[in-house]
Protein backbone atom coordinates (compact mmCIF):
# COMPACT_ATOMS: atom_id res chain seq x y z
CA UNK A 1 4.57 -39.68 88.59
CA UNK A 2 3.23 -41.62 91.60
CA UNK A 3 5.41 -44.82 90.08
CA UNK A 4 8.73 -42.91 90.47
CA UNK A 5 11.44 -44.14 92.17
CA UNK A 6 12.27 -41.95 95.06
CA UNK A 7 16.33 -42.18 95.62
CA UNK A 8 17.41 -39.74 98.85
CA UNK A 9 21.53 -38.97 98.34
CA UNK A 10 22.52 -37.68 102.22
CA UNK A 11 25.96 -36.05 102.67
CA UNK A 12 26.63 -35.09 105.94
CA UNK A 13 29.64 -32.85 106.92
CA UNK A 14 29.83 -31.37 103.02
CA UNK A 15 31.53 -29.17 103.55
CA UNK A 16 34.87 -31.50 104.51
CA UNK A 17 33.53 -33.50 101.93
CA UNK A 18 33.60 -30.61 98.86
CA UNK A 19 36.78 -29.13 100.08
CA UNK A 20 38.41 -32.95 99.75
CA UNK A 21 36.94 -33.68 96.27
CA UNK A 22 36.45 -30.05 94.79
CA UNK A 23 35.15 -31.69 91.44
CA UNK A 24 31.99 -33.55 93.20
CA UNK A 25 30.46 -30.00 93.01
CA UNK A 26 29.72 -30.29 89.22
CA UNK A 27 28.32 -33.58 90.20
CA UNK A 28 25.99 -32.63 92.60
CA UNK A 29 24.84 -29.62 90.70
CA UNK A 30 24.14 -31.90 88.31
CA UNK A 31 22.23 -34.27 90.78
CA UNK A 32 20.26 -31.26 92.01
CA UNK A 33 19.36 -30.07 88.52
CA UNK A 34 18.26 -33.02 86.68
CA UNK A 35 17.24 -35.34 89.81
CA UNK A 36 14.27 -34.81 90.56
CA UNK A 37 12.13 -35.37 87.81
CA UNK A 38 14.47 -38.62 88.02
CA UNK A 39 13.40 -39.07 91.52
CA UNK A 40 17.04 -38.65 92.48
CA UNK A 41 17.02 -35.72 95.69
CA UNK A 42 20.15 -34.34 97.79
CA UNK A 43 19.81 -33.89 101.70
CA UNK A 44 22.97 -31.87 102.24
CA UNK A 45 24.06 -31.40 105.94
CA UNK A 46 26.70 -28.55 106.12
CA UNK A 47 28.17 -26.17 108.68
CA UNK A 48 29.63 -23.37 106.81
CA UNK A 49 26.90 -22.96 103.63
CA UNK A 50 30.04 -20.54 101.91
CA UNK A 51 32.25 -23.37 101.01
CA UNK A 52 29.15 -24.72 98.23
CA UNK A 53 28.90 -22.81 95.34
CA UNK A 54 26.37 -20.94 93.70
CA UNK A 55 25.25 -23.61 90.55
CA UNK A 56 24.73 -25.98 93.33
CA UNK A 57 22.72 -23.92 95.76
CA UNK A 58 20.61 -22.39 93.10
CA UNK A 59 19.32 -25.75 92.62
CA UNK A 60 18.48 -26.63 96.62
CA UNK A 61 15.44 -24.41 97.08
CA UNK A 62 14.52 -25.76 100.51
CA UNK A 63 16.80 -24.62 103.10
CA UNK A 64 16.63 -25.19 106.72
CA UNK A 65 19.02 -22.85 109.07
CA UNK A 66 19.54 -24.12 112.87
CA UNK A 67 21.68 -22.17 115.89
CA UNK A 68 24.54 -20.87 114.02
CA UNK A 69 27.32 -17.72 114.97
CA UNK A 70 26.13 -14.93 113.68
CA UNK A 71 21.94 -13.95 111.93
CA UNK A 72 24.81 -13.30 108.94
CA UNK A 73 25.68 -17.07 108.80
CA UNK A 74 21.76 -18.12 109.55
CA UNK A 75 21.08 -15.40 105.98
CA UNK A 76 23.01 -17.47 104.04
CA UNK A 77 20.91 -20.30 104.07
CA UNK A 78 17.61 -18.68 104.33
CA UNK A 79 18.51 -16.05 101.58
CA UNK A 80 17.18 -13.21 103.66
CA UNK A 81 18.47 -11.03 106.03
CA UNK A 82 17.54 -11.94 109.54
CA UNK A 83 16.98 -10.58 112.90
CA UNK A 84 17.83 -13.38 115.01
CA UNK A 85 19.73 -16.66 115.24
CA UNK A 86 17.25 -19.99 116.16
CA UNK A 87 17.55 -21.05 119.76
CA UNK A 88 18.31 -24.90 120.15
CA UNK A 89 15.38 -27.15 119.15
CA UNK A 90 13.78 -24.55 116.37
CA UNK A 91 14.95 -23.56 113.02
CA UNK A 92 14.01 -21.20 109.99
CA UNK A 93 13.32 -22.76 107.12
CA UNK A 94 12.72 -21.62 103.11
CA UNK A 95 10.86 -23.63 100.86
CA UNK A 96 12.34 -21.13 98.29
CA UNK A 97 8.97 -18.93 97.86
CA UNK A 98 10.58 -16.09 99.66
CA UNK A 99 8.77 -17.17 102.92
CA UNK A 100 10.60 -17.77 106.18
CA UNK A 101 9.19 -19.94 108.52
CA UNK A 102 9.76 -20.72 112.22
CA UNK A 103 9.91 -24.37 112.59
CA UNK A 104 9.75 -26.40 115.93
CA UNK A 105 12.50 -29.59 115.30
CA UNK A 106 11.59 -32.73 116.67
CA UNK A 107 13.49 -34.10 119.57
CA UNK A 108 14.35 -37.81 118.29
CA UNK A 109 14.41 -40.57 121.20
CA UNK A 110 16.16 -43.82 120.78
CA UNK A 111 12.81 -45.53 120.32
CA UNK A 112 12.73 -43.88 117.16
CA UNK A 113 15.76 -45.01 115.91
CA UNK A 114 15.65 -48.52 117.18
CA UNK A 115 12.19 -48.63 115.86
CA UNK A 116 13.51 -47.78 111.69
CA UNK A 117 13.68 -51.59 110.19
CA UNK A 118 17.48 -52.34 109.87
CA UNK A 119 18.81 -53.00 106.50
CA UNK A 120 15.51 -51.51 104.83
CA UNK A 121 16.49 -50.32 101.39
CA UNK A 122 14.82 -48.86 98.55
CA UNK A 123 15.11 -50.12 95.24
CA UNK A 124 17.28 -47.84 93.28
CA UNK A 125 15.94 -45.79 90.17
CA UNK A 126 18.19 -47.52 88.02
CA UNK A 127 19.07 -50.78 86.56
CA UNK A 128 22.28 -52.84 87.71
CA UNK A 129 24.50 -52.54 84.52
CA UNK A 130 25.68 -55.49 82.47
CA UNK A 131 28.85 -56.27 83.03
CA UNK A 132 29.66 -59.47 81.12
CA UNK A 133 27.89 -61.25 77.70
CA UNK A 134 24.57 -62.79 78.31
CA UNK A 135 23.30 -66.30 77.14
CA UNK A 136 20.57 -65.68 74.50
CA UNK A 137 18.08 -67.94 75.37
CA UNK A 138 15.36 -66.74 73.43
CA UNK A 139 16.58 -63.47 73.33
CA UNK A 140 15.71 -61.39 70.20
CA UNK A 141 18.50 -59.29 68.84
CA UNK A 142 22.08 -59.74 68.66
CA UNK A 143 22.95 -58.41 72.36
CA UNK A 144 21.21 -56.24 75.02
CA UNK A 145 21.05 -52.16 75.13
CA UNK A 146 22.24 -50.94 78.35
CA UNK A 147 21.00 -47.41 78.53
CA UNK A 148 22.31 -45.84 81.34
CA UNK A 149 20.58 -42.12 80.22
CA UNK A 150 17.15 -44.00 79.94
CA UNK A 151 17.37 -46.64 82.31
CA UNK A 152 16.39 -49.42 80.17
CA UNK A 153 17.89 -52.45 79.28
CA UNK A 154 16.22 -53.79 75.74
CA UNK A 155 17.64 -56.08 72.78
CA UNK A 156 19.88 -54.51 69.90
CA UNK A 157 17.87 -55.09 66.97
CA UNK A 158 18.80 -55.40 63.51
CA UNK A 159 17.38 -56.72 60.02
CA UNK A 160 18.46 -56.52 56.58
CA UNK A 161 16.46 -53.43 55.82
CA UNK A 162 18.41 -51.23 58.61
CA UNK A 163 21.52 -51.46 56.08
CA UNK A 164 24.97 -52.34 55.91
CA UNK A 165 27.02 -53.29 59.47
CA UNK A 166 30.34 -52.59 60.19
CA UNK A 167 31.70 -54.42 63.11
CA UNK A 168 35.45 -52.57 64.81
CA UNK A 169 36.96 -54.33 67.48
CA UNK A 170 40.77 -55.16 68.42
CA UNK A 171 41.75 -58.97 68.17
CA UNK A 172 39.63 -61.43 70.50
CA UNK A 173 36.83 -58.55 71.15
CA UNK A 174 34.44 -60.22 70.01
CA UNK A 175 33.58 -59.84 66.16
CA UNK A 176 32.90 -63.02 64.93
CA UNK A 177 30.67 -64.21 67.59
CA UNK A 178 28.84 -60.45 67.01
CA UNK A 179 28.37 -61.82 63.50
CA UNK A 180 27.19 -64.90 64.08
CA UNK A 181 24.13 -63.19 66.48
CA UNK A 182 23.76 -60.81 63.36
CA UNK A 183 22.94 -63.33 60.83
CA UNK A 184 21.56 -65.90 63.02
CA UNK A 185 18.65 -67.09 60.52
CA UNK A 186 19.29 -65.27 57.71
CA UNK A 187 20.76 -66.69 54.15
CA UNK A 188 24.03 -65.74 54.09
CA UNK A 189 26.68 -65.57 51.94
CA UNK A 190 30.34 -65.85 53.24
CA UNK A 191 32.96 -63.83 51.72
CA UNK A 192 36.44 -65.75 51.99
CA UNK A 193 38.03 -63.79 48.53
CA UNK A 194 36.43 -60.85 47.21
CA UNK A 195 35.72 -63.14 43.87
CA UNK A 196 32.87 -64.64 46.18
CA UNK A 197 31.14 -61.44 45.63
CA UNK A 198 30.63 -61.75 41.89
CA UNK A 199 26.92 -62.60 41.43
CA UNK A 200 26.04 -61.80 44.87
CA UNK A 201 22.74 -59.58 44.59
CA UNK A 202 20.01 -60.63 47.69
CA UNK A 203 20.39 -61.87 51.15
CA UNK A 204 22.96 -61.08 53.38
CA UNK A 205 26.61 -60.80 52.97
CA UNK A 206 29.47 -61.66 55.37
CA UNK A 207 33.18 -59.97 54.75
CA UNK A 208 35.13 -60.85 57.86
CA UNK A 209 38.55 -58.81 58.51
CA UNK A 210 37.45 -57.28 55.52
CA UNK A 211 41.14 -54.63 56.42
CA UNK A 212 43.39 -58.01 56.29
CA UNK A 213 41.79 -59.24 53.39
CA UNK A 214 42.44 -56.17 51.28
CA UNK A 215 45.69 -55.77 53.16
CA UNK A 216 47.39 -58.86 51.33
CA UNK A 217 46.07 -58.07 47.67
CA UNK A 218 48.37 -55.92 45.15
CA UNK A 219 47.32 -52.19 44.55
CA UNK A 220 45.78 -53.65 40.84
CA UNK A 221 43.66 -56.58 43.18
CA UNK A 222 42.83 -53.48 45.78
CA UNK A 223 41.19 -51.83 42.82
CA UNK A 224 39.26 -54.41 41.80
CA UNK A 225 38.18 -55.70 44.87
CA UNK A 226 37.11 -52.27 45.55
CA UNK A 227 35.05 -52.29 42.29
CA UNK A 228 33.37 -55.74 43.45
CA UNK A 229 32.30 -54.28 46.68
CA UNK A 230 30.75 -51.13 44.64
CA UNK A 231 28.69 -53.41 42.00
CA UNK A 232 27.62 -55.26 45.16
CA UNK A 233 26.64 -52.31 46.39
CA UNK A 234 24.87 -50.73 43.48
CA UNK A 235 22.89 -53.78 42.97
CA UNK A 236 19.28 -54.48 42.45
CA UNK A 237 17.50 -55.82 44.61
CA UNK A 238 20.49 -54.42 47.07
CA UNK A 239 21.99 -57.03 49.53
CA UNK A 240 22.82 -56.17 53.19
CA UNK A 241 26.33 -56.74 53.82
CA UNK A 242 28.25 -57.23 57.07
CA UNK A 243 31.78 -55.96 57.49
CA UNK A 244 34.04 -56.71 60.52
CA UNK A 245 37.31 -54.87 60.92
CA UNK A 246 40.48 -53.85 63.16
CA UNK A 247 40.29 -51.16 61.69
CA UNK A 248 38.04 -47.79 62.62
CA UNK A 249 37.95 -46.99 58.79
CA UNK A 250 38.63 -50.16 56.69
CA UNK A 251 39.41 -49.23 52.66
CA UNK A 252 35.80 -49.36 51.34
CA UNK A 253 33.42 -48.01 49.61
CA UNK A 254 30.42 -45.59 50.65
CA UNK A 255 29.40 -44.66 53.73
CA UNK A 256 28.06 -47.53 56.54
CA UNK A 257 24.74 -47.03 58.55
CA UNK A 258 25.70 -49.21 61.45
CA UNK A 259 28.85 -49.15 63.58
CA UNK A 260 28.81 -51.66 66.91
CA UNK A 261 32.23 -50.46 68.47
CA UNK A 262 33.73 -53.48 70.38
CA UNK A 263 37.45 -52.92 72.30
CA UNK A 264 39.68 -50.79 70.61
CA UNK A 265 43.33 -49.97 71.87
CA UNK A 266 42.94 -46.27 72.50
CA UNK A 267 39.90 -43.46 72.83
CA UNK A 268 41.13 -41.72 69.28
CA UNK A 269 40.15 -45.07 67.31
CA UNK A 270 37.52 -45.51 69.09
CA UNK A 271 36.23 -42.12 68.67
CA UNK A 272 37.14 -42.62 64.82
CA UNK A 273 34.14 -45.07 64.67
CA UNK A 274 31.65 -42.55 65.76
CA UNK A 275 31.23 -43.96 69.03
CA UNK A 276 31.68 -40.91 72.35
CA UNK A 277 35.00 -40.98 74.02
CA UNK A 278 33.39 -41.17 77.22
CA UNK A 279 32.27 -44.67 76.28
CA UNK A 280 35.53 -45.97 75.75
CA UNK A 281 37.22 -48.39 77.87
CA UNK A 282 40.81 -49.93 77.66
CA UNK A 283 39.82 -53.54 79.84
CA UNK A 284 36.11 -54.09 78.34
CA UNK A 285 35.22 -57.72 77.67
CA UNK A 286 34.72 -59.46 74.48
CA UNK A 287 31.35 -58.40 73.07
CA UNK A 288 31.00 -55.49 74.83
CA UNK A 289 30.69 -51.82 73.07
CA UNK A 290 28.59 -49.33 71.54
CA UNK A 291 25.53 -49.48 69.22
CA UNK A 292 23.87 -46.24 68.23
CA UNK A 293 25.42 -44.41 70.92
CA UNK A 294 24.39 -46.61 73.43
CA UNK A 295 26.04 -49.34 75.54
CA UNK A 296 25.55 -53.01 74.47
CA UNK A 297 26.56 -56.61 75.76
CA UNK A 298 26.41 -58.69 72.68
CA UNK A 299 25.40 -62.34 73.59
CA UNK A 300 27.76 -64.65 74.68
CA UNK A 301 28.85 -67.32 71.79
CA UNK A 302 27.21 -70.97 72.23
CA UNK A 303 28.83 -74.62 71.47
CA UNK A 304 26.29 -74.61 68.59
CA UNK A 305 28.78 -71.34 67.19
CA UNK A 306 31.47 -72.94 68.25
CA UNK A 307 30.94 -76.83 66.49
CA UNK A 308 28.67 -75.60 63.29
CA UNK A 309 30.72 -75.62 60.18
CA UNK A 310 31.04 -71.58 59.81
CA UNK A 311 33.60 -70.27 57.52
């Protein structure tokens, strides 16, 4: 607990602040709820305590009333009825036990101030996110995790055994170099007709715009394209194969285990992939989306992708 990250969020003047942005109270009930055992901790400064409401100060136990109107206005804060308001230079102050204590404020001289290190700052609790593909360079994995809810940033990991990949992202998100990180190493086998499947049965297997290739085939050629995909599928020992698609849910067969989300137009298709709405974003960069729920950066392409004869 000792190596925690200690974060202090001061507002002073809440309550101009809450009646300006009404929706920051969810926030900071939030923040008060879950922050500290994040190390995250509110200092709120506020003149009228009425104008807060209760799911935020039932999580601020420590409360610390100074010379205010009315013993009414100083029971707000304390949560007890008092007898008397705090003369200048003392407070009351509840450490939310039920105790009310007299407290003697100290009177801060300039020294003090001019004696705080300027520009000191903490190192925040978090991680600064990734906002643009990374170079791989030795990097395992075919991008980086960026998980905001644990505060980690670790490879995306995949192998052969995890299943079959299918890769959903608009035109120039970022799908074939996502491929090319997925199979770096592996024996592959490149789909450019669905005929290439016949006698496919080990290794890994690459179907690029898998929806455009069954797109120009006849309903008859749809069929049996379909029926390649399911021997494939059915196979013994059972390949791995990789789809990538426009598409949220390309004309195949079976379910998928893995979905990386890249850009897609608008929140329903992305949502149609399985990825959170909230996770959606209109301007993301290529190779940028979600894996397992989480956000992930694939790596950025290199001239060796770009020069090596790849279908």
């Amino acid at each position: 607990a000792h190596g925690i990250p200690r974060l202090a969020i001061v507002i002073d003047e809440a309550h101009e602040f809450l009646r300006s942005h009404p929706a920051a109270h969810d926030v900071l009930a939030d923040i008060a709820r879950r922050g500290r055992s994040l190390g995250v901790h509110l200092v709120v400064a506020v003149q009228q305590i009425s104008v807060m409401r209760d799911s935020l100060l039932a999580n601020i136990p420590v409360r610390i009333a100074l010379a205010a109107n009315t013993p009414f206005d100083v029971a707000q804060v304390v949560g007890r009825p008092v007898s008397a308001i705090p003369e200048r230079g003392r407070s009351l102050v509840s450490l939310g036990d039920g105790v009310v204590r007299e407290v003697e404020l100290r009177v801060v001289q300039d020294a003090d101030v001019e004696a705080v290190p300027a520009g000191t700052r903490a190192s925040p609790p978090w991680r600064q996110p990734l906002i643009s593909p990374l170079e791989r360079s030795g990097r395992t994995g075919f991008g980086m995790l960026d998980d905001t809810e644990r505060a980690t940033q670790r490879p995306a990991v995949w192998t052969p055994t995890d299943g079959d990949v299918l890769i959903v992202g608009d035109r120039g998100s970022g799908k074939s170099t996502a491929l090319r990180h997925f199979v770096d190493g592996l024996d592959v086998t490149w789909v450019r007709t669905m005929a290439d499947l016949d006698g496919c049965s080990d290794g890994v297997i690459v179907v690029d715009d898998v929806d455009h290739m069954l797109a120009e085939l006849s309903p008859a050629e749809t069929l049996e394209a379909l029926e390649r995909l399911s021997r494939v599928r059915t196979a013994t020992p059972r390949p791995a194969i990789l789809y990538s698609a426009a598409a949220p849910a390309p004309r195949i067969t079976g379910p998928i285990a893995n979905v990386l989300t890249l850009r897609l137009a608008t929140p329903d298709e992305h949502r149609a992939t399985g990825a959170s709405a909230s996770t959606w974003s209109r301007n993301a960069l290529p190779g940028m989306g979600v894996w397992d729920g989480v956000r992930v950066v694939v790596y950025a392409s290199t001239d060796s992708m770009v020069t090596e004869s790849i279908p």
